[in-house]
N, C-alpha and C. Protein backbone atom coordinates (compact mmCIF):
# COMPACT_ATOMS: atom_id res chain seq x y z
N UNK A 1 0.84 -1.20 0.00
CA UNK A 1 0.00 0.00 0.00
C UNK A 1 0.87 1.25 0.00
N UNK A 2 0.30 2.50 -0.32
CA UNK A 2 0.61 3.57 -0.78
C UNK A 2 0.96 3.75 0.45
N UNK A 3 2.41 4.97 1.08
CA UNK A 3 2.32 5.97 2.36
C UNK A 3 1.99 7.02 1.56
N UNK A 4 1.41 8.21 2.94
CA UNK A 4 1.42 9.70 2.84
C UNK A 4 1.93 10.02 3.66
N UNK A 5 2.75 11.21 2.97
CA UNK A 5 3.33 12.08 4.03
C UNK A 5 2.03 13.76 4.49
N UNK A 6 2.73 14.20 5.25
CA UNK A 6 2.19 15.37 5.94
C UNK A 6 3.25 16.57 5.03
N UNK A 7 2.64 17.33 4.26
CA UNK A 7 3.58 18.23 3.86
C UNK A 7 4.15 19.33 4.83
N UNK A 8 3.33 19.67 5.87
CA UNK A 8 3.58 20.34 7.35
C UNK A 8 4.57 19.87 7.80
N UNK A 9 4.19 18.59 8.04
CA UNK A 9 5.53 18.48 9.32
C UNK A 9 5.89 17.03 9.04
N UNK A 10 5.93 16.53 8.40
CA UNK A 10 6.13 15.44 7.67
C UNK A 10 5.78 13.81 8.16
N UNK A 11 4.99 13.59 9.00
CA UNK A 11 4.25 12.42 9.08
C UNK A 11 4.03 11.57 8.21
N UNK A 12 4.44 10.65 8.51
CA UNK A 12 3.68 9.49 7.41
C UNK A 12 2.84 8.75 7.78
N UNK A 13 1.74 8.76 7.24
CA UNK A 13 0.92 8.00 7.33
C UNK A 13 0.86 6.45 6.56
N UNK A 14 1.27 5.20 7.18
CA UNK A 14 1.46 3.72 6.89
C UNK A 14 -0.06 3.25 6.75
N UNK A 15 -0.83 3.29 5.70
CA UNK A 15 -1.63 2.13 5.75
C UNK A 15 -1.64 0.99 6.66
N UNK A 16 -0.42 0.15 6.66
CA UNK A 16 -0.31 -1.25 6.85
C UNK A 16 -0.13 -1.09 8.73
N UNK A 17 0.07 0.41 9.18
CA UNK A 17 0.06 0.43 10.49
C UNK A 17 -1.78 1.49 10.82
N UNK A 18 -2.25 2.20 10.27
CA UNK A 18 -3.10 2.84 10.41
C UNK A 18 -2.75 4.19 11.39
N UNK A 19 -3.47 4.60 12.23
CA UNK A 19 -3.43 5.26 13.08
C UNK A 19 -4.31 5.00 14.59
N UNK A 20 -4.23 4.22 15.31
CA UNK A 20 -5.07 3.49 15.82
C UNK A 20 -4.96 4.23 17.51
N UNK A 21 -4.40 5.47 17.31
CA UNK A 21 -4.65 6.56 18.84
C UNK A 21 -5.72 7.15 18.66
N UNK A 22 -6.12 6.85 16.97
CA UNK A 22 -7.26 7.97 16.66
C UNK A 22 -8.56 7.46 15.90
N UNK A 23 -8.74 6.05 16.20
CA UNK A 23 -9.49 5.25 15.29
C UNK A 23 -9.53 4.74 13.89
N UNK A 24 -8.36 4.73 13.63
CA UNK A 24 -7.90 4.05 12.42
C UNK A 24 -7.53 3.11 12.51
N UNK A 25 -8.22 2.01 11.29
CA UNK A 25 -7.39 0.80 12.24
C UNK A 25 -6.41 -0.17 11.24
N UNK A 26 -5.10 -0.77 11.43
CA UNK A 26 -4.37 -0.95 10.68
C UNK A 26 -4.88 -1.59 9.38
N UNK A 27 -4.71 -1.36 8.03
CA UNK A 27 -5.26 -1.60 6.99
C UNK A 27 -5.60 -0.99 6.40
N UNK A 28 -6.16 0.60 6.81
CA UNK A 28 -6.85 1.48 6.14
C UNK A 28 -6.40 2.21 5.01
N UNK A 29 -7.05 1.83 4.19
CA UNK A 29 -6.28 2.66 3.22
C UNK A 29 -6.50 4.38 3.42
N UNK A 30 -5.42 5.22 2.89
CA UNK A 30 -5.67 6.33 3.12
C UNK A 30 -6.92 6.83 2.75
N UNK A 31 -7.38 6.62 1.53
CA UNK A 31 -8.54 6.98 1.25
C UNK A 31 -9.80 7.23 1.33
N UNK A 32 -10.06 5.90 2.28
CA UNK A 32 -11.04 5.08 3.30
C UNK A 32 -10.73 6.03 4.96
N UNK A 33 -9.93 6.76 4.98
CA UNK A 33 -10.03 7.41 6.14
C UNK A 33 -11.09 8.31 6.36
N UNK A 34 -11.79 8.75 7.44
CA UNK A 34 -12.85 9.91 7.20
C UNK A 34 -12.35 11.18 6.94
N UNK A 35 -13.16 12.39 6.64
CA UNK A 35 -12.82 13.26 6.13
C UNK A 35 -11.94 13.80 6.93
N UNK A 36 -13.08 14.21 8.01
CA UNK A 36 -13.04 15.00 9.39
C UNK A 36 -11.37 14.22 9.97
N UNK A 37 -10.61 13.43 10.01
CA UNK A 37 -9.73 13.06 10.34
C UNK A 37 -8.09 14.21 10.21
N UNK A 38 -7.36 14.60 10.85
CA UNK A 38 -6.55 15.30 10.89
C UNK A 38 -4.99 14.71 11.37
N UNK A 39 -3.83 14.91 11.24
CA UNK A 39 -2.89 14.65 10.79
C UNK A 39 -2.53 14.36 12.83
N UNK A 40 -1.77 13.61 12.83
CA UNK A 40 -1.66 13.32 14.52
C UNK A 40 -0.65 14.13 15.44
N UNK A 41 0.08 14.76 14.56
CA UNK A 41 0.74 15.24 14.97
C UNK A 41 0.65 17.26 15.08
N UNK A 42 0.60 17.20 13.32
CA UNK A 42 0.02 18.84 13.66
C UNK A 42 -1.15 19.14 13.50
N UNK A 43 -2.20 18.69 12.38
CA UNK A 43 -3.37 18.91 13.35
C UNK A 43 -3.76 19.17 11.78
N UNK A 44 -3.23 19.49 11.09
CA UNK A 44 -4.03 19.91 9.47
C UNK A 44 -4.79 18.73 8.65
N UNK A 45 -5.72 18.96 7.97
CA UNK A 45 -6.64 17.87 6.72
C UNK A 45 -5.86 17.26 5.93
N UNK A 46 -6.93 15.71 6.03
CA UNK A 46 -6.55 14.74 4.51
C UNK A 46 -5.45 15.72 3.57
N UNK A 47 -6.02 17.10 2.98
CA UNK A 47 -5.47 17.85 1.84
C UNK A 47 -4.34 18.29 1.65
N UNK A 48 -3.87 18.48 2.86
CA UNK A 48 -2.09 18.45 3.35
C UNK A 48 -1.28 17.19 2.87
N UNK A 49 -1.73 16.08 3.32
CA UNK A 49 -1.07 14.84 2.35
C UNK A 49 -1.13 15.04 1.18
N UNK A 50 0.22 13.81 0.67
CA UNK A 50 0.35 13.61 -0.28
C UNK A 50 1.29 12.58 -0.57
N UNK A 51 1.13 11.43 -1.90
CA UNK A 51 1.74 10.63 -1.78
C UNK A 51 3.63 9.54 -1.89
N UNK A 52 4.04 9.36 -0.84
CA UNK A 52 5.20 9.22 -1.51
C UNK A 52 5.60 8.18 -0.75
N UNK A 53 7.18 7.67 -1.49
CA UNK A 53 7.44 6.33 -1.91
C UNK A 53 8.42 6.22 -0.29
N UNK A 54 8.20 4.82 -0.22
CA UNK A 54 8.84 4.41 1.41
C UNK A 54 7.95 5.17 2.12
């Protein structure tokens, strides 16, 4: 599966780990995340990601 990073502050978001402090649960594809969902660390939208390799 695809990662995203956080163009802010650079988070990646792992599919294959999810985010599961915040109800994501490992598997999710990014896409399949809800909207309303925000980055865990700084706090900005889905729209801030974007996709990249490793």
């Amino acid at each position: 599966m695809q990662k995203y990073i956080c163009l802010v502050c650079g988070y990646i978001y792992d599919p294959e780990v999810g985010d599961p402090d915040n109800n994501v649960a490992p598997g999710t594809a990014f896409e399949d995340i809800p909207e309303e969902w925000t980055c865990p660390l700084c706090g900005v939208g889905k729209d801030q990601f974007e996709e990249t390799e490793g």
